[in-house]
C-alpha atoms as a PDB file:
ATOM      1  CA  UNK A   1       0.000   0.000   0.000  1.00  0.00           C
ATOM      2  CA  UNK A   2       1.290   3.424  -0.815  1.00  0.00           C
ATOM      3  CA  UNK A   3       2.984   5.578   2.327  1.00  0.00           C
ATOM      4  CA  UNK A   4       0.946   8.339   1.425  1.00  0.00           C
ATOM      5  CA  UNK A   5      -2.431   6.532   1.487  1.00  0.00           C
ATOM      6  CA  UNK A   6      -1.839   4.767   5.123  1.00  0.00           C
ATOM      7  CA  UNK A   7      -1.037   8.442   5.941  1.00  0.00           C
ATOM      8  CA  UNK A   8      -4.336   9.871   4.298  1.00  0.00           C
ATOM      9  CA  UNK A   9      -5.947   7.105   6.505  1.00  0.00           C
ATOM     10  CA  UNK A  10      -4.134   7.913   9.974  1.00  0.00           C
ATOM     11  CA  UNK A  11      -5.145  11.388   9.194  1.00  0.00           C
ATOM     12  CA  UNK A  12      -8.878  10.376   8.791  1.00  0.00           C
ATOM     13  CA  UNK A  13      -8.350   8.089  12.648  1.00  0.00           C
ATOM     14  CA  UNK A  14      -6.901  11.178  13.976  1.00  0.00           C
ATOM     15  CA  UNK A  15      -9.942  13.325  13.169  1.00  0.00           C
ATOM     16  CA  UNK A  16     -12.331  10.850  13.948  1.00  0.00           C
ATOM     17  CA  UNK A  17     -10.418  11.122  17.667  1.00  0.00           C
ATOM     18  CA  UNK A  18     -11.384  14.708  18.040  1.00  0.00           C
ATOM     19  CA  UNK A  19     -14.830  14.839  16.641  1.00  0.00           C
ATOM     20  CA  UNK A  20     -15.646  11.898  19.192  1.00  0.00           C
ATOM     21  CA  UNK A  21     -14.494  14.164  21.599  1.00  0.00           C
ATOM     22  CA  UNK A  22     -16.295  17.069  20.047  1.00  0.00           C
ATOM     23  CA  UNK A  23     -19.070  14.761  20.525  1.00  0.00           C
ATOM     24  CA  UNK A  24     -18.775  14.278  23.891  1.00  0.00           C
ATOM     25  CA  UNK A  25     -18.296  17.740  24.914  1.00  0.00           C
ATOM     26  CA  UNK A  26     -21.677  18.292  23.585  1.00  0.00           C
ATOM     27  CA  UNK A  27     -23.516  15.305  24.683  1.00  0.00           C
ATOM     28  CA  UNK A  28     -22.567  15.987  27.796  1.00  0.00           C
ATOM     29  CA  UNK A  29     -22.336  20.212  27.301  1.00  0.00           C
ATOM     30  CA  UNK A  30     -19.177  20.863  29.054  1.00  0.00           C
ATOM     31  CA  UNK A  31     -17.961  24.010  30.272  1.00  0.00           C
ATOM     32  CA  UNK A  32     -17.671  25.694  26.251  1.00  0.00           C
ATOM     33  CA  UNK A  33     -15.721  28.889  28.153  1.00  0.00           C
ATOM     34  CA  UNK A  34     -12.704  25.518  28.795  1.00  0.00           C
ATOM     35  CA  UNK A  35      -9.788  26.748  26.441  1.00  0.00           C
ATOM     36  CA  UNK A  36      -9.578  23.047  25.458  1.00  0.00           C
ATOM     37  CA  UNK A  37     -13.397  22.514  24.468  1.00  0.00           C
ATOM     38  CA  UNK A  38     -13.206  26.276  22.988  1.00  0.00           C
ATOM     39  CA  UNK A  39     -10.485  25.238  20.590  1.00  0.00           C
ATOM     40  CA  UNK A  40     -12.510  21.969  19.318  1.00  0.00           C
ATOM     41  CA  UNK A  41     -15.564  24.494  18.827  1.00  0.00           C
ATOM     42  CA  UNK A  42     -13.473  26.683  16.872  1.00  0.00           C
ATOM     43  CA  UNK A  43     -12.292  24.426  14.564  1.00  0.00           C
ATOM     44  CA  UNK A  44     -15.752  23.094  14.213  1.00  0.00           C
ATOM     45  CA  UNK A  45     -17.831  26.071  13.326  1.00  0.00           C
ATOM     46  CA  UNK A  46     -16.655  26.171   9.970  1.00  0.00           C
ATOM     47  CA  UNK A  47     -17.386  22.375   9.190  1.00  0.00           C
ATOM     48  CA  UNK A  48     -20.668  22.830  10.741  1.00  0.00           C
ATOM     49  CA  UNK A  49     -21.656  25.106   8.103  1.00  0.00           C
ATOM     50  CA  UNK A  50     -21.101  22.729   5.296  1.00  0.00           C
ATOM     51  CA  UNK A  51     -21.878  19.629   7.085  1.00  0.00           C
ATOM     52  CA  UNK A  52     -24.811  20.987   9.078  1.00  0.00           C
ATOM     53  CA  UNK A  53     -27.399  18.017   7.677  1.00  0.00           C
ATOM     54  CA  UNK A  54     -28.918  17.285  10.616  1.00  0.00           C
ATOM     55  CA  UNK A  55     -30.783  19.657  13.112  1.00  0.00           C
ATOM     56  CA  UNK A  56     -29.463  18.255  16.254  1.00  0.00           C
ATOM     57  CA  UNK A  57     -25.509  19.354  16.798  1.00  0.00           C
ATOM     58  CA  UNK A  58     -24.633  16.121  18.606  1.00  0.00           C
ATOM     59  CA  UNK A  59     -25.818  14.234  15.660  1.00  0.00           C
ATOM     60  CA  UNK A  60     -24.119  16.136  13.288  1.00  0.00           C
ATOM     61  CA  UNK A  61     -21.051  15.425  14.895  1.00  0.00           C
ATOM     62  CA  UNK A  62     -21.435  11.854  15.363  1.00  0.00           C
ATOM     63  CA  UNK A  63     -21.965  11.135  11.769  1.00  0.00           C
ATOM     64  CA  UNK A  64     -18.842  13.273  10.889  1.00  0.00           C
ATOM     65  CA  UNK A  65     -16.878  11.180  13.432  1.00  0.00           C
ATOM     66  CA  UNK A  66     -18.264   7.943  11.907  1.00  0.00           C
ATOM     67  CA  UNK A  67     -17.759   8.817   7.884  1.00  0.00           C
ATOM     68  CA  UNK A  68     -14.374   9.656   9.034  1.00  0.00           C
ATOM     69  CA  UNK A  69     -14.030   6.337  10.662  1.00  0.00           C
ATOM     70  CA  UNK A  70     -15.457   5.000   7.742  1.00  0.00           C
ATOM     71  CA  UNK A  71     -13.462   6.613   4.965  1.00  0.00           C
ATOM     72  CA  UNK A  72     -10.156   5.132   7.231  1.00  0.00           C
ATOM     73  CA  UNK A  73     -11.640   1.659   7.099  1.00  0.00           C
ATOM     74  CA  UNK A  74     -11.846   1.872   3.265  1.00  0.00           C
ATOM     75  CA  UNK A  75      -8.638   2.901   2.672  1.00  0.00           C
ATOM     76  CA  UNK A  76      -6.994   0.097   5.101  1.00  0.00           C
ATOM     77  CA  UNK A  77      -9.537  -2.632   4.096  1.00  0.00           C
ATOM     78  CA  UNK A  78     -11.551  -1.308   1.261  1.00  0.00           C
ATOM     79  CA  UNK A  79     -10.268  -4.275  -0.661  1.00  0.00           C
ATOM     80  CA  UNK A  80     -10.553  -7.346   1.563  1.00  0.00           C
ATOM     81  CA  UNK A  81     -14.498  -6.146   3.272  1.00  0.00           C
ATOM     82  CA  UNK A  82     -17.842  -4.591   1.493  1.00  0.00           C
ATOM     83  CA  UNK A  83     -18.560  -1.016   2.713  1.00  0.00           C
ATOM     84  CA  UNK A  84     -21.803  -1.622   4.314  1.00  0.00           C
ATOM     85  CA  UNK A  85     -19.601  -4.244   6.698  1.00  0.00           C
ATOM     86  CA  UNK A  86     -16.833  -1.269   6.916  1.00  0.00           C
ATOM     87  CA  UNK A  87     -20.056   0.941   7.699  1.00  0.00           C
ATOM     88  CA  UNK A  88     -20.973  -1.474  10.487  1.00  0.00           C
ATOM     89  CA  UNK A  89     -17.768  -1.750  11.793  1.00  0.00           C
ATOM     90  CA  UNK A  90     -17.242   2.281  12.139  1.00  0.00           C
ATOM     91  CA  UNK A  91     -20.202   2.812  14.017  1.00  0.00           C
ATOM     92  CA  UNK A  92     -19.059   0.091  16.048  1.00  0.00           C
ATOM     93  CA  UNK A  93     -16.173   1.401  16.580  1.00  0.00           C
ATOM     94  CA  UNK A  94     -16.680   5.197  16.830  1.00  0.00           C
ATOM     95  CA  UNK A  95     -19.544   4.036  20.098  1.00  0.00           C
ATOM     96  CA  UNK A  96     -16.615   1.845  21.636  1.00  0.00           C
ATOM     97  CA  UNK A  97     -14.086   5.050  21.644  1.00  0.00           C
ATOM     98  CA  UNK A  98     -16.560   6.968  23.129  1.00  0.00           C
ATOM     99  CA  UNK A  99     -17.067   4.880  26.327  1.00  0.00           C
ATOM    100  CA  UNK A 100     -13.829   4.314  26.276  1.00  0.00           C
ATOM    101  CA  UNK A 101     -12.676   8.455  26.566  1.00  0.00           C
ATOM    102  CA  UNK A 102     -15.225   8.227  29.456  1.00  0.00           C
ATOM    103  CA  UNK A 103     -14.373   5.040  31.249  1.00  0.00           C
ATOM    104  CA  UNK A 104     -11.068   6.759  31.446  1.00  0.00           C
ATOM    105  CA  UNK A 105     -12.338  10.175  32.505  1.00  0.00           C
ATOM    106  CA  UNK A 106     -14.619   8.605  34.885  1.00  0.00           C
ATOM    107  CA  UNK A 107     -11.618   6.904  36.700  1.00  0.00           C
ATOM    108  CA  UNK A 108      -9.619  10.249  36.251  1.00  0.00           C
ATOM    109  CA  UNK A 109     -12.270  12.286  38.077  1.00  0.00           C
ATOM    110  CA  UNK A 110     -12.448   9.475  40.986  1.00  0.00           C
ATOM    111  CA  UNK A 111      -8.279   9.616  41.830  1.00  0.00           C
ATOM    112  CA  UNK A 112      -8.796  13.376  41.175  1.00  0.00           C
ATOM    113  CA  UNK A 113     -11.522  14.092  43.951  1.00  0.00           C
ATOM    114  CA  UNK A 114      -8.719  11.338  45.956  1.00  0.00           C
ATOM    115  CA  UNK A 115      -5.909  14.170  45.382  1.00  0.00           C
ATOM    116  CA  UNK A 116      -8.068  17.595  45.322  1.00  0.00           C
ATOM    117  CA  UNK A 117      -5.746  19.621  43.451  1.00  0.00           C
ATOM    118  CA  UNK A 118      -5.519  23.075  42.750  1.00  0.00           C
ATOM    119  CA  UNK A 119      -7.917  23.279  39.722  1.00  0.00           C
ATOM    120  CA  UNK A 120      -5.906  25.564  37.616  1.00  0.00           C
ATOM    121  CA  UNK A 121      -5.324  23.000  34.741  1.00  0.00           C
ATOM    122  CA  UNK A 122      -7.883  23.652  31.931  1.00  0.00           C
ATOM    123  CA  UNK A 123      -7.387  19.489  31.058  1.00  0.00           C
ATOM    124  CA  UNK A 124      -8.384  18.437  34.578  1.00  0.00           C
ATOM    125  CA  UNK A 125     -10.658  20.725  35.048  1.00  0.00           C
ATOM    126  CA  UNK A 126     -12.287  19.110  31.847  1.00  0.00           C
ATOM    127  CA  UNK A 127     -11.716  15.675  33.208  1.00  0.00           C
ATOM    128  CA  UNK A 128     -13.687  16.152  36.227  1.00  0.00           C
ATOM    129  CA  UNK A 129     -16.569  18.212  34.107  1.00  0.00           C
ATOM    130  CA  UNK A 130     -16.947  14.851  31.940  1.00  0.00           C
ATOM    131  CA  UNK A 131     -16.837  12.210  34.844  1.00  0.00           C
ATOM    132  CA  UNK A 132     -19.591  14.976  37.326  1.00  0.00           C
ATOM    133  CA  UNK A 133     -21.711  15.000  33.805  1.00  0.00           C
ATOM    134  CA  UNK A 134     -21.407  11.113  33.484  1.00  0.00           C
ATOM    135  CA  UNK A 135     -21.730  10.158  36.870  1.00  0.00           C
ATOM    136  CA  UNK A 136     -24.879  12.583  37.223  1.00  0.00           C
ATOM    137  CA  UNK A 137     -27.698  10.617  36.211  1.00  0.00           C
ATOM    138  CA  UNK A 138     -26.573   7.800  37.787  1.00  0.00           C
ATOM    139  CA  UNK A 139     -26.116   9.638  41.399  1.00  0.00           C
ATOM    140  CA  UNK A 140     -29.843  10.480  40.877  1.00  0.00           C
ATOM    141  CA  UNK A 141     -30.687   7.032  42.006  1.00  0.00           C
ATOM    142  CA  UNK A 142     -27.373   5.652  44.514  1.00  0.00           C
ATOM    143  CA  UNK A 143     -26.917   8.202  47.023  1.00  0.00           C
ATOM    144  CA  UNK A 144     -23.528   8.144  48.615  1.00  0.00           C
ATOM    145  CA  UNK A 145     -23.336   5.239  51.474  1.00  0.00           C
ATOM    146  CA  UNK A 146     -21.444   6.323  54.570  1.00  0.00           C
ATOM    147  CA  UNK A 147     -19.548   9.234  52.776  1.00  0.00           C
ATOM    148  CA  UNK A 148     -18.629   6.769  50.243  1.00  0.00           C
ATOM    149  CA  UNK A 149     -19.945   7.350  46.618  1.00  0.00           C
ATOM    150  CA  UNK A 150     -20.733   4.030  44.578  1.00  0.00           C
ATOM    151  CA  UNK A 151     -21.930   5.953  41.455  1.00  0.00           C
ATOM    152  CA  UNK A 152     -18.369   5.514  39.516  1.00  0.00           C
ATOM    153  CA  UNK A 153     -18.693   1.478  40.107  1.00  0.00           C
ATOM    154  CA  UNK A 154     -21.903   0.816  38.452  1.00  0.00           C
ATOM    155  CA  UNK A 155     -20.900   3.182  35.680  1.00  0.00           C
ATOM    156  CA  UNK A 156     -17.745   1.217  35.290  1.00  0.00           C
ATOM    157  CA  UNK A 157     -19.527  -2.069  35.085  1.00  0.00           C
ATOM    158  CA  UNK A 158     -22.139  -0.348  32.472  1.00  0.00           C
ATOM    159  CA  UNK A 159     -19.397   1.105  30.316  1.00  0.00           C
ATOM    160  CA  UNK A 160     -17.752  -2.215  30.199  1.00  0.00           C
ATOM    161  CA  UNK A 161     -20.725  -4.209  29.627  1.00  0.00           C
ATOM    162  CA  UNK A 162     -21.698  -1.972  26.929  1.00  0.00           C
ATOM    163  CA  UNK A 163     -18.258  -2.989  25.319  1.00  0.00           C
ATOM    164  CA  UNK A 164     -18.580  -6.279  25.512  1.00  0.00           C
ATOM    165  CA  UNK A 165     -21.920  -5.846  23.969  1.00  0.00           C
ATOM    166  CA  UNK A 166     -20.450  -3.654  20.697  1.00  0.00           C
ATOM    167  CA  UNK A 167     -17.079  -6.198  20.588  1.00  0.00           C
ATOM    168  CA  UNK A 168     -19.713  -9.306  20.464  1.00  0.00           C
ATOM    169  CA  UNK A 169     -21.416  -7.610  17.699  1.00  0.00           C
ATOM    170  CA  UNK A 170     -18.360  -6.337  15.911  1.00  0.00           C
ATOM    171  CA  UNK A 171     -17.359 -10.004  16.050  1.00  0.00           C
ATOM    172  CA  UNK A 172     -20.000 -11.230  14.692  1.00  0.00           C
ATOM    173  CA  UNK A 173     -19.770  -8.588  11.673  1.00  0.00           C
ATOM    174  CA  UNK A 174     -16.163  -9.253  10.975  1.00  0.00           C
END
């Protein structure tokens, strides 16, 4: 395969990695005055403009984050798999990284309300923004135990069963 092409396609996998967390920042409408989550709005705005299909934002993203996905799976395996299997498997794939961005800032925001620093870091600060917002719904129905807040377990458990879930189905796809 030509050097330039596997490029092209890393390129595409790179993009789909910020418009999933475009995505999230609006799913879950973090702080947009966050220099980080500015930035990714920034860059947005103009893409929204030509891509705007759908009325929903969060959509809108979403389906730019999976044709990106998609466009990287045809240029890898475009040759070996049909596109509506390539289709499947970047939808697939584009739900997984999301859970997985917040399984990871879930468990960020837990061993940062441990450590309680200062919060003067615009990444942290978005860290714990994303596991509060995630965490949220579920604290609606466990209150905290003893001082002890079980909220973060069951959305663990959820986050992973939901992978297991999309990796079941992606295996049966592939």
């Amino acid at each position: 395969m030509n050097s330039n092409i596997e490029i092209l396609g890393l390129i595409f996998n790179i993009l789909n990695y910020a418009f999933v967390f475009l995505f999230i920042f609006n799913l879950l409408k973090v702080n947009y005055f966050n220099p980080i989550v500015s930035t990714f709005v920034k860059v947005y705005k103009p893409i929204s403009k030509v891509f705007g299909i759908f009325p929903i934002q969060a959509i809108n993203i979403l389906v730019i984050a999976i044709v990106l996905k998609l466009l990287s799976l045809i240029i890898y395996f475009g040759s070996q798999y049909e596109t509506l299997t390539l289709f499947g498997v970047a939808i697939i794939q584009t739900l997984m990284v999301t859970l997985r961005i917040i399984f990871f800032a879930v468990i960020g925001g837990v061993i940062l309300s441990w450590v309680s620093p200062e919060k003067s870091n615009a990444f942290l600060e978005l860290v714990e923004e994303i596991s509060y917002k995630s965490l949220a719904p579920i604290r609606k129905y466990i209150p905290s135990a003893g001082g002890l807040d079980f909220s973060p377990l069951f959305v663990l458990i959820l986050i992973n069963l939901l992978e297991s879930f999309l990796s079941d189905i992606l295996k049966s796809i592939v």
